[in-house]
C-alpha atoms as a PDB file:
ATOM      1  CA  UNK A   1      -5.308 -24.284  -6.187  1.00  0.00           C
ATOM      2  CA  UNK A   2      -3.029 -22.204  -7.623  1.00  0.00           C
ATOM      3  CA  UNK A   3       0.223 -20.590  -6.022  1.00  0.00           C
ATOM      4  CA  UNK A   4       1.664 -16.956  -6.064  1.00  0.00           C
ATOM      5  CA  UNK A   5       3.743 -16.279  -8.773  1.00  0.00           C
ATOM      6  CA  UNK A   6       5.970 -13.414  -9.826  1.00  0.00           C
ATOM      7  CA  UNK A   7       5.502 -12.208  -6.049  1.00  0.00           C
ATOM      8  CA  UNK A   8       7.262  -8.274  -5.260  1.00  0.00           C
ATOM      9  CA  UNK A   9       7.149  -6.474  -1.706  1.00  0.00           C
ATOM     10  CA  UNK A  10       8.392  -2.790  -1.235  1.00  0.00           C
ATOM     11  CA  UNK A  11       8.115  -0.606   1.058  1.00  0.00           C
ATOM     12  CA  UNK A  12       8.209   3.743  -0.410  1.00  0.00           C
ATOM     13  CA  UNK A  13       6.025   6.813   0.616  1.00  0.00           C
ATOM     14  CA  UNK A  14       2.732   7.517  -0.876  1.00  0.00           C
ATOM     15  CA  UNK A  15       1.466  11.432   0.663  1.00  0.00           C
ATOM     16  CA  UNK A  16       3.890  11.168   3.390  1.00  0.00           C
ATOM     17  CA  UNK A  17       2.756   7.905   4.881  1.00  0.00           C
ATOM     18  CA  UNK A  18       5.393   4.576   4.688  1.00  0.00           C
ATOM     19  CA  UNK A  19       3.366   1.918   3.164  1.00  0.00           C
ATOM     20  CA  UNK A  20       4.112  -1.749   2.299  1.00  0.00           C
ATOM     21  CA  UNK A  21       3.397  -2.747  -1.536  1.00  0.00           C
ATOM     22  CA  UNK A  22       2.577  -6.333  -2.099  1.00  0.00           C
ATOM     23  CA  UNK A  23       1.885  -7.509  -5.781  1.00  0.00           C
ATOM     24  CA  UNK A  24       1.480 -11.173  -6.825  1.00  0.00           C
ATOM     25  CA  UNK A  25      -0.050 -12.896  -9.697  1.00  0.00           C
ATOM     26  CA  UNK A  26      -2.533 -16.138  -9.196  1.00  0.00           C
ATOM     27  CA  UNK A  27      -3.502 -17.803 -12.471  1.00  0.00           C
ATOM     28  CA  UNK A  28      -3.684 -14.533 -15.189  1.00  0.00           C
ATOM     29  CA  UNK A  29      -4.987 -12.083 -12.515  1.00  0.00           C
ATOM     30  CA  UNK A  30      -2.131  -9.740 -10.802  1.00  0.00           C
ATOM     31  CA  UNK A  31      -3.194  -8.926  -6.938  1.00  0.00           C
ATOM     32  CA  UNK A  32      -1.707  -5.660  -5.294  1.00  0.00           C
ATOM     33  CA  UNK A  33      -2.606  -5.006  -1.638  1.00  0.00           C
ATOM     34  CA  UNK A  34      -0.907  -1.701  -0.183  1.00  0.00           C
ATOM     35  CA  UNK A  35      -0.989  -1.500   3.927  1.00  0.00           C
ATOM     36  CA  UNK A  36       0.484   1.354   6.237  1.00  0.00           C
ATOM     37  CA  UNK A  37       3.567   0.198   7.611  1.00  0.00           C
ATOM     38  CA  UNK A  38       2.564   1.834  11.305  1.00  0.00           C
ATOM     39  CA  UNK A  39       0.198   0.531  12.294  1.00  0.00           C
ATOM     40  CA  UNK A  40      -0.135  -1.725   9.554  1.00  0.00           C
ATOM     41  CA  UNK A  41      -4.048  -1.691   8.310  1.00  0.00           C
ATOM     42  CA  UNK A  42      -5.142  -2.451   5.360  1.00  0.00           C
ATOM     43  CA  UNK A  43      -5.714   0.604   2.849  1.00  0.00           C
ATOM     44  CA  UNK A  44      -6.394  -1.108  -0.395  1.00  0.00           C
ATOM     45  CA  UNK A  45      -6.166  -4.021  -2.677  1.00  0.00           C
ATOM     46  CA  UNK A  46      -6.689  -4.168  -6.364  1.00  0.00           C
ATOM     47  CA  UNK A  47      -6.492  -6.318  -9.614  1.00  0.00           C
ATOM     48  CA  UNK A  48      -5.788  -6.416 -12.806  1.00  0.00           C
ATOM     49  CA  UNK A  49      -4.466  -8.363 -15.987  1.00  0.00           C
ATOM     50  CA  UNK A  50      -1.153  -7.131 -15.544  1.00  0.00           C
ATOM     51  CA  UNK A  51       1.377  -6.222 -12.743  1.00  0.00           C
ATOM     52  CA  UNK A  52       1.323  -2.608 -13.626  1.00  0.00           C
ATOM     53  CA  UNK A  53      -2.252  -2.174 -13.740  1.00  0.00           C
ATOM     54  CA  UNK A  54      -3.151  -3.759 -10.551  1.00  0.00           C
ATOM     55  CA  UNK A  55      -0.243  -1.694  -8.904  1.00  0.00           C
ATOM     56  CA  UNK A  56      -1.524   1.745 -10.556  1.00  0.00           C
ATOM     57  CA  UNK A  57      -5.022   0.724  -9.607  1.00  0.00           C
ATOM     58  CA  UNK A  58      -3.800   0.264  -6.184  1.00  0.00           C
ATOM     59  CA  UNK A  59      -1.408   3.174  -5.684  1.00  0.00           C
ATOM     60  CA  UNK A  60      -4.309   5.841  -7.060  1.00  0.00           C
ATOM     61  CA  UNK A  61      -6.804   4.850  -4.537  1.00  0.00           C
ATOM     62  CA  UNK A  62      -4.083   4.381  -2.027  1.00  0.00           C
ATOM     63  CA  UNK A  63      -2.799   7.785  -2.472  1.00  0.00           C
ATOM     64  CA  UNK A  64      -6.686   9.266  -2.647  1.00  0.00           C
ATOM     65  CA  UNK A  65      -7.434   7.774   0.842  1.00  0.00           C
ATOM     66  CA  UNK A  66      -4.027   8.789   2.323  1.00  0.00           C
ATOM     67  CA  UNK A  67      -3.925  12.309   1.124  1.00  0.00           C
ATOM     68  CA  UNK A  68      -7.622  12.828   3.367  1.00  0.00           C
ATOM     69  CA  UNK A  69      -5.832  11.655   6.331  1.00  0.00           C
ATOM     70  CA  UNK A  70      -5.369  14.401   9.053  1.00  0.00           C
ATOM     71  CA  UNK A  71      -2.210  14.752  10.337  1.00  0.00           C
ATOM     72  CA  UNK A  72      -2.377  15.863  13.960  1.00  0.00           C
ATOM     73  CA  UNK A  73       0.661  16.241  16.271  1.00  0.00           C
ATOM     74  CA  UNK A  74       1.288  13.523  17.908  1.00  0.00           C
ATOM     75  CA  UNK A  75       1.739  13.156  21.900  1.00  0.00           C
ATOM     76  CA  UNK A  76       5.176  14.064  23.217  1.00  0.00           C
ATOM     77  CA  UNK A  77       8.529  11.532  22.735  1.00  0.00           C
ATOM     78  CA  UNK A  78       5.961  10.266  19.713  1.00  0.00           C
ATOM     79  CA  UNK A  79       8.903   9.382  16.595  1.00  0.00           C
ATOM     80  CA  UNK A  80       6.273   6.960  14.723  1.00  0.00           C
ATOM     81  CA  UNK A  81       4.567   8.906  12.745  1.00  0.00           C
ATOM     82  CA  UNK A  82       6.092  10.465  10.076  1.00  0.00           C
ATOM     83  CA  UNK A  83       6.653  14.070   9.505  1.00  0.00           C
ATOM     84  CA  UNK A  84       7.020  14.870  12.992  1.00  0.00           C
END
């Protein structure tokens, strides 16, 4: 079995949300998975043939999903979510 190679984490903002960006490459396939940092669910993973494309594959659909996300005000003393 193969290991990760060529393994990057960050963490930046996609549509106002702080999100964790994990890209990794297992035999000639690049992985990306891209979670929200609070609470930390899964949003998307992708793949391609090379690091970029796997992370732009990732970071569209990621930012797509995110941007449909409604925003309410959260409950009083609340300092988790951003924005507010």
């Amino acid at each position: 079995m193969p290991k990760p190679e060529d393994y990057s984490e960050r963490k930046v903002q996609l549509a106002g949300w702080p999100v964790n960006i994990v890209t990794y490459r297992l035999g000639s396939i690049y992985y990306t998975t891209i979670d929200n940092t609070d609470p930390g669910a899964w949003v998307v993973k992708a793949q391609g043939a090379t690091k970029a494309e796997a992370e732009s594959k990732a970071l569209n659909e990621a930012e797509a999903l995110l941007e449909k996300v409604k925003k309410s005000k959260p409950p009083t003393g609340c300092t988790s979510v951003p924005g507010f």
